[in-house]
Protein backbone atom coordinates (compact mmCIF):
# COMPACT_ATOMS: atom_id res chain seq x y z
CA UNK A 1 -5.14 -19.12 -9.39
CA UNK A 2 -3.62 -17.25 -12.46
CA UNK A 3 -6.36 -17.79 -14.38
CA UNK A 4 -9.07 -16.26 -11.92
CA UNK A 5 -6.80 -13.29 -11.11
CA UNK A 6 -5.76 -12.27 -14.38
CA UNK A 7 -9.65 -12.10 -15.25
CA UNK A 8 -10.65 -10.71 -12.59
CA UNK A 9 -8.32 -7.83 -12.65
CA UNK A 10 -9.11 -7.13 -16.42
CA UNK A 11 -13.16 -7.15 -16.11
CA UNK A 12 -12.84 -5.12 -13.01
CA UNK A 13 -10.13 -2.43 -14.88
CA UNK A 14 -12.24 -2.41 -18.02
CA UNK A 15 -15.63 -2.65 -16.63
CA UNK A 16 -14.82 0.42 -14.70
CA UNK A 17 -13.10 2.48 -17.68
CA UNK A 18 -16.52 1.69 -19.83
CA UNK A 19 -18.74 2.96 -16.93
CA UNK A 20 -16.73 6.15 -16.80
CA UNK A 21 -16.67 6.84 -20.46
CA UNK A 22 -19.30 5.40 -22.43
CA UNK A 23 -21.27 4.45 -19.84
CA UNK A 24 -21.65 8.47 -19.59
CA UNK A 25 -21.55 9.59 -22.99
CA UNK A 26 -24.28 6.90 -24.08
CA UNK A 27 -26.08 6.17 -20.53
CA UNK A 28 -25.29 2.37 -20.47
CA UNK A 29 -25.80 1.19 -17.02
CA UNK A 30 -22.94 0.06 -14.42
CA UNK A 31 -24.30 -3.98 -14.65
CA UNK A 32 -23.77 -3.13 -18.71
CA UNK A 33 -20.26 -1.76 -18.53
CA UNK A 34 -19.93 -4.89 -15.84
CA UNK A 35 -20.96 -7.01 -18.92
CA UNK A 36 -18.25 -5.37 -21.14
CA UNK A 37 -15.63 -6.13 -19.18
CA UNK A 38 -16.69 -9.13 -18.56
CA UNK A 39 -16.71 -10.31 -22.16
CA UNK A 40 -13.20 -8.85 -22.82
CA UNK A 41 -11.70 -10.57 -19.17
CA UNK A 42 -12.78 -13.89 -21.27
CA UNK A 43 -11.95 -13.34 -24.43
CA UNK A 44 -8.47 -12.27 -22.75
CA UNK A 45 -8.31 -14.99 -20.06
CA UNK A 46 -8.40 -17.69 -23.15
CA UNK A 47 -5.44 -16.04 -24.87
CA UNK A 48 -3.33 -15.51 -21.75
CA UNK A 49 -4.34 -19.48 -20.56
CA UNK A 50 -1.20 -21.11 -22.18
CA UNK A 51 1.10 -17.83 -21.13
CA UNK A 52 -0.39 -19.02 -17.57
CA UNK A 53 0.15 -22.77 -18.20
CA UNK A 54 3.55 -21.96 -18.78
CA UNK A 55 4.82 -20.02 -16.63
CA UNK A 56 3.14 -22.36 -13.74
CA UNK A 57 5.32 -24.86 -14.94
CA UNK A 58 8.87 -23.02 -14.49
CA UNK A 59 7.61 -22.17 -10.93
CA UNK A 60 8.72 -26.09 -10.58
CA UNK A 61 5.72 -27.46 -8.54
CA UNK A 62 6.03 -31.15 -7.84
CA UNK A 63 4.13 -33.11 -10.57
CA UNK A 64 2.49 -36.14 -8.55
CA UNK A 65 3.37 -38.54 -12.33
CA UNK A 66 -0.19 -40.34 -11.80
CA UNK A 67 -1.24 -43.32 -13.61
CA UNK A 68 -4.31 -42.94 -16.26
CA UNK A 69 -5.60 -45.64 -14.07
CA UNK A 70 -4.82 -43.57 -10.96
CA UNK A 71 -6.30 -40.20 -12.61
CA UNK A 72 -9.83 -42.39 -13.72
CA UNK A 73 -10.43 -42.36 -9.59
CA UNK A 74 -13.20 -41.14 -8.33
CA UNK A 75 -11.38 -39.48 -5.69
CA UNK A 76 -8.66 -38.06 -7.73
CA UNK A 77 -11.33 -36.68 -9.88
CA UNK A 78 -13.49 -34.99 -7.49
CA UNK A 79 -9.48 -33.78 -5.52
CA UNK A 80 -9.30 -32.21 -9.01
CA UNK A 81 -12.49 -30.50 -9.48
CA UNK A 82 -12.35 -28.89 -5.56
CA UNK A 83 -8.72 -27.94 -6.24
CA UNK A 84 -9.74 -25.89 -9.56
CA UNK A 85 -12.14 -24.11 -7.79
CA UNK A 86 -10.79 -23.56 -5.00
CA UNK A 87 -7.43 -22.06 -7.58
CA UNK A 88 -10.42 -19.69 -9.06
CA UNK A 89 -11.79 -18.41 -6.05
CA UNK A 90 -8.61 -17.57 -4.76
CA UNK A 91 -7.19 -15.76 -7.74
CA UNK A 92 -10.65 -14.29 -8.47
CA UNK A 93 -10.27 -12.88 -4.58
CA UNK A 94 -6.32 -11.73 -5.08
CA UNK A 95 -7.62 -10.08 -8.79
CA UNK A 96 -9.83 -7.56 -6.99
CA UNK A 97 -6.89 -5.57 -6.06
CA UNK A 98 -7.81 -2.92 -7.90
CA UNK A 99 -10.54 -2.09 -6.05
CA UNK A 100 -8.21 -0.63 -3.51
CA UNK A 101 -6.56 1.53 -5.90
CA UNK A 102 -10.31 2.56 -7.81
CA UNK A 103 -11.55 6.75 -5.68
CA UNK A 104 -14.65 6.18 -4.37
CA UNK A 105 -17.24 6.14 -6.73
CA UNK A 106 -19.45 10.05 -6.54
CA UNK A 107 -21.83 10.48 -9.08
CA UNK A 108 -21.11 14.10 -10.70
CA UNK A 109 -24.38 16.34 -10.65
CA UNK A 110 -23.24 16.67 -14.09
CA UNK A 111 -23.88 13.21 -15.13
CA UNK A 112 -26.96 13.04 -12.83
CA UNK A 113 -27.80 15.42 -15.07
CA UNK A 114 -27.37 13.90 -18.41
CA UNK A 115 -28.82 10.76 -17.44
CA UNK A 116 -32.81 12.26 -17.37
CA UNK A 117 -31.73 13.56 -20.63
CA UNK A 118 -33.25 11.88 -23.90
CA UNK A 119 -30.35 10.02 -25.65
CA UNK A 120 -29.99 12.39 -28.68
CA UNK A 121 -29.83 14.88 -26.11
CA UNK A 122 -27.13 13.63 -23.63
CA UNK A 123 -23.85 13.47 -25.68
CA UNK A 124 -24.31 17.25 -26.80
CA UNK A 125 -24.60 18.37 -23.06
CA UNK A 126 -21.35 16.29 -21.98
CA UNK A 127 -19.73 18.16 -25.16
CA UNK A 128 -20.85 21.73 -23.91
CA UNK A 129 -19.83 21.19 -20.35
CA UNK A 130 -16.56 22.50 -19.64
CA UNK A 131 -14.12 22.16 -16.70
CA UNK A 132 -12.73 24.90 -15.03
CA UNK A 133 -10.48 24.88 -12.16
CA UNK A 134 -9.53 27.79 -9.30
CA UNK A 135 -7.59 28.44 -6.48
CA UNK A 136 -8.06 29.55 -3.15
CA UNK A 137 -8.56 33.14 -3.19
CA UNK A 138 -9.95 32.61 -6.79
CA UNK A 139 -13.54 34.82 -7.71
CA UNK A 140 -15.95 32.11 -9.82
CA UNK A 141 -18.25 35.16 -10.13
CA UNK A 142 -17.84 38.82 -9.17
CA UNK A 143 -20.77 40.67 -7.47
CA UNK A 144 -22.32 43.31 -10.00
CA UNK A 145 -21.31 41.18 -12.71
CA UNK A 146 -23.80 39.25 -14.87
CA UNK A 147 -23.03 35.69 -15.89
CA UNK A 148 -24.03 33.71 -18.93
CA UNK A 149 -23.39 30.70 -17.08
CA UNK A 150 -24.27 28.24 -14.58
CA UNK A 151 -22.21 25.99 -12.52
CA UNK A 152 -22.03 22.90 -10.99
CA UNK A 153 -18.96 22.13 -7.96
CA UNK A 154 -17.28 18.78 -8.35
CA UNK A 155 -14.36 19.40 -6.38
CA UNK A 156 -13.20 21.89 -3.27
CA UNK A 157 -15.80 23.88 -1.61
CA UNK A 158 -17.13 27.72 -2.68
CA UNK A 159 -18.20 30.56 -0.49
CA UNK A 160 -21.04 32.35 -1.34
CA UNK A 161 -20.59 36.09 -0.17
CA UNK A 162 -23.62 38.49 -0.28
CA UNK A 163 -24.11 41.97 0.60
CA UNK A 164 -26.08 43.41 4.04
CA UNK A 165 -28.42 46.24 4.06
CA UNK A 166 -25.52 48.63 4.58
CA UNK A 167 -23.55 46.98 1.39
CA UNK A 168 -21.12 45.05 3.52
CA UNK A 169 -20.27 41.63 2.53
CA UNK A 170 -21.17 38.72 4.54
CA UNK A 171 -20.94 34.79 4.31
CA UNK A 172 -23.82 33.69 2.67
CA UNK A 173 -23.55 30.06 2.42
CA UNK A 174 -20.52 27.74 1.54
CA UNK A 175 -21.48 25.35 -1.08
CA UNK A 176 -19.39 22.03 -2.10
CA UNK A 177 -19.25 18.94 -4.77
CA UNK A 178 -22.98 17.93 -5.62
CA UNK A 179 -24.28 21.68 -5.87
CA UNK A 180 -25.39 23.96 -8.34
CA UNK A 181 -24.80 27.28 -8.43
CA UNK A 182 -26.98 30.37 -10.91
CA UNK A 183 -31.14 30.29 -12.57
CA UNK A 184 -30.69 29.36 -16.32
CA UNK A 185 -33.44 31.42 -16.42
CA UNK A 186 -32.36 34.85 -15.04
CA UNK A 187 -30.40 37.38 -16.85
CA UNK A 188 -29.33 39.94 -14.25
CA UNK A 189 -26.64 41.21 -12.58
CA UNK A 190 -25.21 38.85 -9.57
CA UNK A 191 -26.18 39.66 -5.99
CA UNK A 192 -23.21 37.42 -4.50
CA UNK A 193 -19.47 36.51 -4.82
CA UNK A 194 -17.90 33.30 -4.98
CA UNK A 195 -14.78 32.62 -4.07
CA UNK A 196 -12.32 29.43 -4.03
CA UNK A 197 -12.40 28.29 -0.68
CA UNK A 198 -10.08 25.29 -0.92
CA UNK A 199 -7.01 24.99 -2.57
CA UNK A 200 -8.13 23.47 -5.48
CA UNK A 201 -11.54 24.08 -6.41
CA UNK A 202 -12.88 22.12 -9.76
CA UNK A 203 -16.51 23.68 -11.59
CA UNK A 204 -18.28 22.00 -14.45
CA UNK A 205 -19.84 25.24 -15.94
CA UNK A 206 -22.42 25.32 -19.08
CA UNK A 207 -23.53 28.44 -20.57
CA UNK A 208 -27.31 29.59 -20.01
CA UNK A 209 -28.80 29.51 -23.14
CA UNK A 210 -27.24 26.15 -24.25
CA UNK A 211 -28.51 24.49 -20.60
CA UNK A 212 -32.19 25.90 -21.62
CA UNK A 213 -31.74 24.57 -24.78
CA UNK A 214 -31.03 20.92 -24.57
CA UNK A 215 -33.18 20.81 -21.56
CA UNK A 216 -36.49 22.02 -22.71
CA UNK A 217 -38.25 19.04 -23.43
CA UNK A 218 -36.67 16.97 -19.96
CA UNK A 219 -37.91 18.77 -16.86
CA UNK A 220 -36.37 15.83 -14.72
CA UNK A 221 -33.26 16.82 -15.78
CA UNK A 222 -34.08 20.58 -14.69
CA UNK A 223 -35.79 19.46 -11.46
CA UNK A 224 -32.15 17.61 -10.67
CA UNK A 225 -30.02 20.83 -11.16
CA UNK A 226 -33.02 22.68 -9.19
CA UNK A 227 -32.73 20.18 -6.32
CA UNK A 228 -28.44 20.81 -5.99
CA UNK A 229 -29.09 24.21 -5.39
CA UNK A 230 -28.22 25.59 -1.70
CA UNK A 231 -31.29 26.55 0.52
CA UNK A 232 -29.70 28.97 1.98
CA UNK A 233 -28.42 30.71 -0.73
CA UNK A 234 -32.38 30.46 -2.18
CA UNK A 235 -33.40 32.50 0.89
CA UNK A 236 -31.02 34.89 0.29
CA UNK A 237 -32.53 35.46 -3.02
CA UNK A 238 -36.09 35.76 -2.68
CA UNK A 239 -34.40 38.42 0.45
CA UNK A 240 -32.78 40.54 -2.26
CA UNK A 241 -36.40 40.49 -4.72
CA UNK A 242 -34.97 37.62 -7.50
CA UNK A 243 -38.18 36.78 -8.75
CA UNK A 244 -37.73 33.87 -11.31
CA UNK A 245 -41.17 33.73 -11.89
CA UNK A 246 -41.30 37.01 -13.02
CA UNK A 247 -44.59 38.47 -12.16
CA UNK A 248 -43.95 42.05 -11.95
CA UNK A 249 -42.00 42.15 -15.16
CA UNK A 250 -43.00 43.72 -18.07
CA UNK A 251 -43.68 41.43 -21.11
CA UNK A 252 -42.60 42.07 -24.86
CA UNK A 253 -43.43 41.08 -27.43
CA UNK A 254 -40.23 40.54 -29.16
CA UNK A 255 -37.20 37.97 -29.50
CA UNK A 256 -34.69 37.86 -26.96
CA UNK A 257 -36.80 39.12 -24.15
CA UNK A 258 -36.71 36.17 -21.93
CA UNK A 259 -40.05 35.19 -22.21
CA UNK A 260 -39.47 31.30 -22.29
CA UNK A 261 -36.60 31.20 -19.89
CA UNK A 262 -39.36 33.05 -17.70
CA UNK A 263 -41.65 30.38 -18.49
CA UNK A 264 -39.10 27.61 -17.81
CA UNK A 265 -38.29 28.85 -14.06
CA UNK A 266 -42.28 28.83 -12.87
CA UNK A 267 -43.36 26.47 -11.02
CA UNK A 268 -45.58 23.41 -12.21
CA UNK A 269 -48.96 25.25 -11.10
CA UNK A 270 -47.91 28.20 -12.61
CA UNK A 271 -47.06 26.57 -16.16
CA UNK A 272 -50.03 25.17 -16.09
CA UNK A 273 -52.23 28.31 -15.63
CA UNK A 274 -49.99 30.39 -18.39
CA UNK A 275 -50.22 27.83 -20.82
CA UNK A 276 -54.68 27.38 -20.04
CA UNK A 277 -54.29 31.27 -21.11
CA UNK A 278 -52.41 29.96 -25.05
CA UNK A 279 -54.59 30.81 -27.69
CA UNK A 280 -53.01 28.78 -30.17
CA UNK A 281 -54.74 26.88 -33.15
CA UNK A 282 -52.44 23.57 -32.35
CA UNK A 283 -52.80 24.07 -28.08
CA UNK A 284 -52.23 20.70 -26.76
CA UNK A 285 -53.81 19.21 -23.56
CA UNK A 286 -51.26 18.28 -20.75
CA UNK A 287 -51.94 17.09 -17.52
CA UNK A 288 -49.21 18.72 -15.56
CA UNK A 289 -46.94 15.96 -14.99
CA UNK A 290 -43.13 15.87 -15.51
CA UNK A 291 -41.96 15.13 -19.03
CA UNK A 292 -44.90 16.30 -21.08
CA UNK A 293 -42.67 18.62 -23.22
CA UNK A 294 -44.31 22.38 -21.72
CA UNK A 295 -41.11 24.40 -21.97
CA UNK A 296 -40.84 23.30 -25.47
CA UNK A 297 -44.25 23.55 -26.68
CA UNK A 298 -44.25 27.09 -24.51
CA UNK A 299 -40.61 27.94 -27.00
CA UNK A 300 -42.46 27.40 -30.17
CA UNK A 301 -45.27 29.70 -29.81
CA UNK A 302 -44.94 33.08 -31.65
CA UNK A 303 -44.23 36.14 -29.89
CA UNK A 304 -47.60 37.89 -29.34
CA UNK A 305 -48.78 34.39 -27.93
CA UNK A 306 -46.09 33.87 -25.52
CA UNK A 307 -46.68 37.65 -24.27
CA UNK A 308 -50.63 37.58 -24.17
CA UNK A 309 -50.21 34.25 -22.39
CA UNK A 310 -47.81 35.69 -20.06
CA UNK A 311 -49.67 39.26 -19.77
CA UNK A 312 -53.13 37.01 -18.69
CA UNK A 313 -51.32 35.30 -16.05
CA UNK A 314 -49.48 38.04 -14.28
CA UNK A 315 -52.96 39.42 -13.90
CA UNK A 316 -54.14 36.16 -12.22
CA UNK A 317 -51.07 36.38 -10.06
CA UNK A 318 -51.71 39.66 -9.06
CA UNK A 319 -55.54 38.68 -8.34
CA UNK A 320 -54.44 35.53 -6.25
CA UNK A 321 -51.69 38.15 -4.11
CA UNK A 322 -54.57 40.62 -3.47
CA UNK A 323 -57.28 38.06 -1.98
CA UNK A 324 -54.14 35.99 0.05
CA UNK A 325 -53.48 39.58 1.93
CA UNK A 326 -57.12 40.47 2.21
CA UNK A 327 -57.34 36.80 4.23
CA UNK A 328 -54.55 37.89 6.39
């Protein structure tokens, strides 16, 4: 009985400690941090088997003084064998007591996140994630007021407050732990407040720039931070004319523009058209599928190509616009 709790409790304590630290930092699966723990609950349960042995015997159980002839009994044997298991199971069964004690298990979008990342990749964007925590009343993000970051609600619940046709704030949406909140791709002034709704309100934020960085080559990774957003607050967007796609802007050819972050907010179809319009020497083929490596390919192009690119397919936009509202 010792025995099987005393393991049990230690692979279960471990296990979930590795799961929660490096199974994050280095993406090791939950059966793999199981395996972990499992390794030091044995390693542990042979050193603590004579510190078990003795303490069983000052709890002063009755010792039955059997014969070797007695012991060599089929019966006896077989008695034995049951009773050992039977010890195991039990203290295996009393040893997951810390299950009661363990929070419910919630995946944070965070580490949703980082787990579509490439290896290399995913410890640097657990390092540039920070924590930041509010109270009720708290603003995450003034309206007017333009934000080089993005975040993503763990804890508490956020209120997204937008602005009528007569400049009067309204409740847009309230968004809660699993959502993202801003477009790494969009430089502009915010259209909407947030404010702390609960008591405590907890935010894993990571600035713009770095977010389009480590993500460029891992669209699944985008597509999961894409996916957390709120619908609602997405309707209020395209209401207020946030274009991410950017088709009516005007395109420079110079650094610092947001040409790529442009190119990393289109949709798939769209990517696909801009990059048909590259002129480059070293173009490669790609077959519009997740994970081909577009943004990155799109990053690496010199200026003028990014903006002639970009130029061509704002006029095919504009083309496509004009023969959808002659249909109508």
């Amino acid at each position: 009985v010792g025995f099987g709790f005393f393991v049990n409790v230690i692979m279960l304590t471990v296990g979930e400690t590795l799961d929660c630290t490096l199974g994050v930092a280095f993406g090791f699966s939950t059966l793999a941090a199981a395996g972990m723990g499992q390794m030091v609950s044995d390693a542990s349960g042979i050193t603590l088997q004579g510190l078990i042995e003795r303490f069983a015997d000052r709890l002063g159980l009755p010792d039955p003084h059997l014969t070797l002839a007695q012991q060599r009994l089929d019966f006896v044997r077989y008695f034995m064998i049951v009773s050992r298991i039977v010890g195991i199971v039990f203290g295996c069964f009393l040893g997951m007591v810390p299950l009661i004690f363990m929070p419910d298990k919630k995946p944070r979008l965070v580490d949703q996140i980082a787990e579509k990342l490439a290896p290399e990749k995913r410890a640097e964007f657990q390092s540039l994630v920070s924590t930041e925590e509010y109270l009720r009343g708290d603003h995450l993000l003034n309206y007017g007021t333009q934000s080089s970051k993005v975040f993503m609600i763990q804890e508490g619940t956020v209120e997204v407050v937008g602005r009528d046709l007569d400049g009067l704030p309204f409740a847009v949406c309230t968004i809660g732990p699993g959502h993202s909140f801003g477009v790494p791709e969009l430089n502009r002034p915010s259209h909407v407040d947030l404010v702390a709704k609960d008591v405590r309100v907890v935010a894993q934020v990571i600035d713009k720039a770095d977010f389009l960085r480590i993500t460029a080559e891992d669209e699944e990774g985008v597509e999961v931070f894409k996916k957390a957003r709120n619908t609602e607050h997405q309707v209020y967007l395209r209401s207020q004319g946030q274009s991410i796609a950017g088709a009516g802007k005007t395109v420079r050819a110079e650094k610092g523009t947001g040409k790529t972050r442009m190119f990393a907010g289109m949709s798939m179809t769209d990517k696909m058209k801009v990059l048909s319009f590259v002129t480059a020497d070293e173009k490669k083929t790609f077959t519009g599928t997740k994970g081909e490596g577009k943004v990155g390919f799109f990053a690496n192009l010199s200026e003028d190509q990014k903006r002639e690119a970009l130029v061509k397919w704002q006029g095919w936009k504009a083309k496509q616009t004009e023969q959808t509202q002659e249909a109508l």
